[in-house]
Protein backbone atom coordinates (compact mmCIF):
# COMPACT_ATOMS: atom_id res chain seq x y z
CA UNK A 1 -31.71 -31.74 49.01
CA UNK A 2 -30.30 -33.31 45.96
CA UNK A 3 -32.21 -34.24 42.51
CA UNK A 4 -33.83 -38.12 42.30
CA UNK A 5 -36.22 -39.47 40.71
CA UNK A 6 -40.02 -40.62 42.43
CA UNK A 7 -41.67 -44.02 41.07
CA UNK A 8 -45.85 -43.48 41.55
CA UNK A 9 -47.39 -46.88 40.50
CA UNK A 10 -49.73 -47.27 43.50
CA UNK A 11 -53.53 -46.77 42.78
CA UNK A 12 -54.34 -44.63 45.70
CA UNK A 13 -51.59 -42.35 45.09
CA UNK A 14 -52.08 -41.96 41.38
CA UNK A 15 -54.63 -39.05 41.75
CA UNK A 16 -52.16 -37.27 43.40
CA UNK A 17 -49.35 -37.99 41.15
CA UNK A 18 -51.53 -37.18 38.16
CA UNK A 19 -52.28 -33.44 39.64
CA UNK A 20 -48.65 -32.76 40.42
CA UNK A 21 -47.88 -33.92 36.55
CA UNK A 22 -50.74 -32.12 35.37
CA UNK A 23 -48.92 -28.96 37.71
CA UNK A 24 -46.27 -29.09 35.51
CA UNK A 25 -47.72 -29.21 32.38
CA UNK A 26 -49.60 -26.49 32.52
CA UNK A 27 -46.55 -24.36 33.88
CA UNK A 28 -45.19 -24.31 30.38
CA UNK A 29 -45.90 -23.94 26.54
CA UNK A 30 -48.68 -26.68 27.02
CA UNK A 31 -51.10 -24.89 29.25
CA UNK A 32 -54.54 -25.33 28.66
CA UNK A 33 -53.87 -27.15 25.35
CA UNK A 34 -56.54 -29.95 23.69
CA UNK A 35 -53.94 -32.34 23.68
CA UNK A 36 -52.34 -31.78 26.43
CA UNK A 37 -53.50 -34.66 29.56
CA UNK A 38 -54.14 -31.05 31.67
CA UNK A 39 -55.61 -29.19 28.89
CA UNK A 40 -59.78 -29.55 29.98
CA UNK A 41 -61.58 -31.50 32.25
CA UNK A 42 -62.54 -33.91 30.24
CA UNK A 43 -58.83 -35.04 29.41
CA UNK A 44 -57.98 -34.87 33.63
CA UNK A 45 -60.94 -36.80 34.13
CA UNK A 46 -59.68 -39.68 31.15
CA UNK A 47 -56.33 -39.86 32.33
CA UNK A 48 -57.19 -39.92 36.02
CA UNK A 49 -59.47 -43.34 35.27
CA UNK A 50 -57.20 -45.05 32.89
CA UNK A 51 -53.93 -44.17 35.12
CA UNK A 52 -56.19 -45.69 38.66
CA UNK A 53 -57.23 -48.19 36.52
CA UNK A 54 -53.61 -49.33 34.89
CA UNK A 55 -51.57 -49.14 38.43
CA UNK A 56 -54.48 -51.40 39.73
CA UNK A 57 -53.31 -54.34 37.21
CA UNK A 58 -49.19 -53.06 37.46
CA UNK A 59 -49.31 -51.24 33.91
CA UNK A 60 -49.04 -47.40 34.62
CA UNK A 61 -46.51 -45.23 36.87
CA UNK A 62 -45.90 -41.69 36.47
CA UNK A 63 -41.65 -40.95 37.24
CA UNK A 64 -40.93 -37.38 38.25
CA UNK A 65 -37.90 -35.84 38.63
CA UNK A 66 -37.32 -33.96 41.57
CA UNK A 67 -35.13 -31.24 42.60
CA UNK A 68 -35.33 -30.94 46.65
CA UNK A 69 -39.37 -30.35 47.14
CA UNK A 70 -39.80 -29.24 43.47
CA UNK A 71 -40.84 -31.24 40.53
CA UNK A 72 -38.87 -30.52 38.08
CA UNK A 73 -40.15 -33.06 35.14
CA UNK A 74 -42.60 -35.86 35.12
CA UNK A 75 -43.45 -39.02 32.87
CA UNK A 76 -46.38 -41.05 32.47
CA UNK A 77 -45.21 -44.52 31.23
CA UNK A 78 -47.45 -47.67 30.41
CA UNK A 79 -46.36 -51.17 31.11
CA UNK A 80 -48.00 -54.32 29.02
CA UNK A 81 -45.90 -57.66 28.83
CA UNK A 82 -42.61 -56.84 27.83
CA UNK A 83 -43.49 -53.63 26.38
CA UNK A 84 -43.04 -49.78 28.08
CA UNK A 85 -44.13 -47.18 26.79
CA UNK A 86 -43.20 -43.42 28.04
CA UNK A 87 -46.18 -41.80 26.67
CA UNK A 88 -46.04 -38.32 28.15
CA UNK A 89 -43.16 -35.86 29.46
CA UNK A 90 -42.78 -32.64 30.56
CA UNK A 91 -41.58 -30.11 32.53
CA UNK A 92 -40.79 -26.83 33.98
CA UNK A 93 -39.41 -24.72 31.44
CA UNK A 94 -36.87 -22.77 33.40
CA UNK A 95 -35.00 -26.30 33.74
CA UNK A 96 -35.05 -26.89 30.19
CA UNK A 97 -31.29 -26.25 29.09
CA UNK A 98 -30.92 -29.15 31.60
CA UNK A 99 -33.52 -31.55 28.88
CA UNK A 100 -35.35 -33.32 31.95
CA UNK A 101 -37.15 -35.35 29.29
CA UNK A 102 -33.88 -37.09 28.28
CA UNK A 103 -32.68 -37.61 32.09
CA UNK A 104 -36.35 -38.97 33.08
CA UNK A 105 -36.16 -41.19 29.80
CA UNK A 106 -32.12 -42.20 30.45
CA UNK A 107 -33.33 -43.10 33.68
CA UNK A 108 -36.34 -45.12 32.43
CA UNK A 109 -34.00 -46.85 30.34
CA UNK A 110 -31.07 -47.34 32.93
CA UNK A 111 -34.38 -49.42 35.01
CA UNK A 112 -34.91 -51.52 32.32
CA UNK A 113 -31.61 -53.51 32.07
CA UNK A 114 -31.92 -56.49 33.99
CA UNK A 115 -35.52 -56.83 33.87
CA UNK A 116 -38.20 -58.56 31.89
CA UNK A 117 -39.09 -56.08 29.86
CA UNK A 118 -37.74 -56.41 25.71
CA UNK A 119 -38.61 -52.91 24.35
CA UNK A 120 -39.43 -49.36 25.60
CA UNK A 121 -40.74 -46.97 23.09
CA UNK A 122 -41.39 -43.33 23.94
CA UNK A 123 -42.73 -40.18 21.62
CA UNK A 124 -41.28 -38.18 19.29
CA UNK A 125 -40.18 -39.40 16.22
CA UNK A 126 -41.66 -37.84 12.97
CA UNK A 127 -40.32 -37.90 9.56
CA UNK A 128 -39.48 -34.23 8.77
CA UNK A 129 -38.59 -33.68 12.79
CA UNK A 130 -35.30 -32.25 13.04
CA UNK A 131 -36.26 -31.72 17.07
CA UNK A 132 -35.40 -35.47 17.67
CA UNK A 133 -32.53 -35.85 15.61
CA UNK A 134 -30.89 -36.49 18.71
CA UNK A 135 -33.03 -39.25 20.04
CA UNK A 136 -32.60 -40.73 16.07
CA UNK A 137 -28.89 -41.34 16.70
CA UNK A 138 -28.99 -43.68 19.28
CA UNK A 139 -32.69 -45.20 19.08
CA UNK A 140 -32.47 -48.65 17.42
CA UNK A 141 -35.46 -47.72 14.68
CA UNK A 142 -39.05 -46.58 14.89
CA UNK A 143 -42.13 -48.01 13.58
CA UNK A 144 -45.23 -46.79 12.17
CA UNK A 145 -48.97 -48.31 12.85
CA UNK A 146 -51.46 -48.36 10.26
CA UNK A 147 -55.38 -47.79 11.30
CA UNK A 148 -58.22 -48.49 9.24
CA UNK A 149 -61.28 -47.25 10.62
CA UNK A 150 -65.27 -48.48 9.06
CA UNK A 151 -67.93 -45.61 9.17
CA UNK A 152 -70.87 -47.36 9.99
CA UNK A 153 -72.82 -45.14 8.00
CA UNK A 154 -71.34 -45.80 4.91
CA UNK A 155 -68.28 -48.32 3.69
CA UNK A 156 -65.61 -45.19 3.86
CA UNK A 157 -63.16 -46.10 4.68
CA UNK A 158 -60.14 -44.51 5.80
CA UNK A 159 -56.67 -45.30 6.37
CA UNK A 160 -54.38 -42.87 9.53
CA UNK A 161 -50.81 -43.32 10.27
CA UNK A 162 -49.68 -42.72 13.54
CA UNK A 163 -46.27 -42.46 14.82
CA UNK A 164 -46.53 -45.15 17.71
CA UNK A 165 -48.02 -48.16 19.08
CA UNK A 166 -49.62 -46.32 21.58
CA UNK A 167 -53.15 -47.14 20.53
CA UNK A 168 -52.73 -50.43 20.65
CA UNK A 169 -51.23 -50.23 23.29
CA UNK A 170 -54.78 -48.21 25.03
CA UNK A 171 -56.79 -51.09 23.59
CA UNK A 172 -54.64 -53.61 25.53
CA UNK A 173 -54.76 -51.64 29.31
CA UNK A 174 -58.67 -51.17 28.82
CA UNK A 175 -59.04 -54.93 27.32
CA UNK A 176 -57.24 -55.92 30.72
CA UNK A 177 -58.46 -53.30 32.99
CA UNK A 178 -61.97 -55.27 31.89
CA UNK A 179 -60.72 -58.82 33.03
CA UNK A 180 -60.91 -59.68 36.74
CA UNK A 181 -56.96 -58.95 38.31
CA UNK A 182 -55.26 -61.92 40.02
CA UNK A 183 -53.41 -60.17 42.32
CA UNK A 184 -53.70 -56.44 43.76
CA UNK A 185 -50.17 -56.67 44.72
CA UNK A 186 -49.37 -52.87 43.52
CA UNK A 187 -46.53 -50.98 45.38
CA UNK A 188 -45.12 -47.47 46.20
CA UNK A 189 -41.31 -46.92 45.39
């Protein structure tokens, strides 16, 4: 069998999805990392409820690409509006000369065209990152998001930059995974 690409978005499938993702993470340079969505229980656990929860309203797939019966790289991507968001990649590391991340995200891309959604941001743009110098040549810009977080405690204040719009993005899914859905039309590709 040939390589192609596998579309997850259904809710009762999306445990299963999430394990072979998680599979493939820990193969690699991420095992067992705090960051990583594998890398304790308590992150499995998170990502297994907000991924169920997502494909139930239509905002959360995870896209592997896959080489016969082997996964070769997956993606977790978040869907609000006419935003996407291709939050986390990875992959087995004997494929990477190949960069699976930039087929799974060329891919994403390619889907895009035609459809109602405006604007698909993914990781991995920093300002001293010479990594992603390649993704900076063709990308049409990033953006930063400024946080201010209250201690309740006392009026400190501080201010975080992040990279993405990913956590408004979370505050969006769990404000909607909250309201009633209209539909539970949710399919399997």
């Amino acid at each position: 069998g040939g390589a192609f690409f596998q579309y997850i978005d259904d809710p009762d499938s999306m445990g299963a999805a999430l394990k072979r993702f998680i599979d493939i993470e820990q193969s690699g340079w991420k095992k067992d990392q705090v960051f990583s969505v594998g890398g304790n229980e308590k992150n499995r656990r998170f990502y297994e409820e907000l991924l169920v929860e997502s494909a139930h309203k239509g905002m959360a797939s995870i896209v592997f690409l896959v080489l016969g019966t082997n996964d070769i790289a997956g993606m977790i991507v978040y869907q609000y509006k006419t935003f996407v968001c291709g939050a986390h990649v990875t992959y087995c590391q004997k494929y990477a000369a190949y960069s699976p991340g930039v087929i799974l995200n060329a891919e994403i891309i390619r889907t895009l065209f035609g459809s109602h959604y405006e604007e698909y941001d993914y990781l991995g743009f920093q300002k001293a990152d010479e990594k992603n110098s390649l993704k900076k040549k063709w990308a049409t810009g990033s953006r930063e998001t400024i946080t201010v977080i209250v201690n309740k405690r006392n009026v400190r204040m501080g201010l975080i930059m992040q990279g993405t719009r990913l956590k408004t993005l979370f505050r969006n899914i769990v404000k909607l995974i909250r309201e009633p859905s209209d539909t539970e039309h949710i399919t399997q590709q």
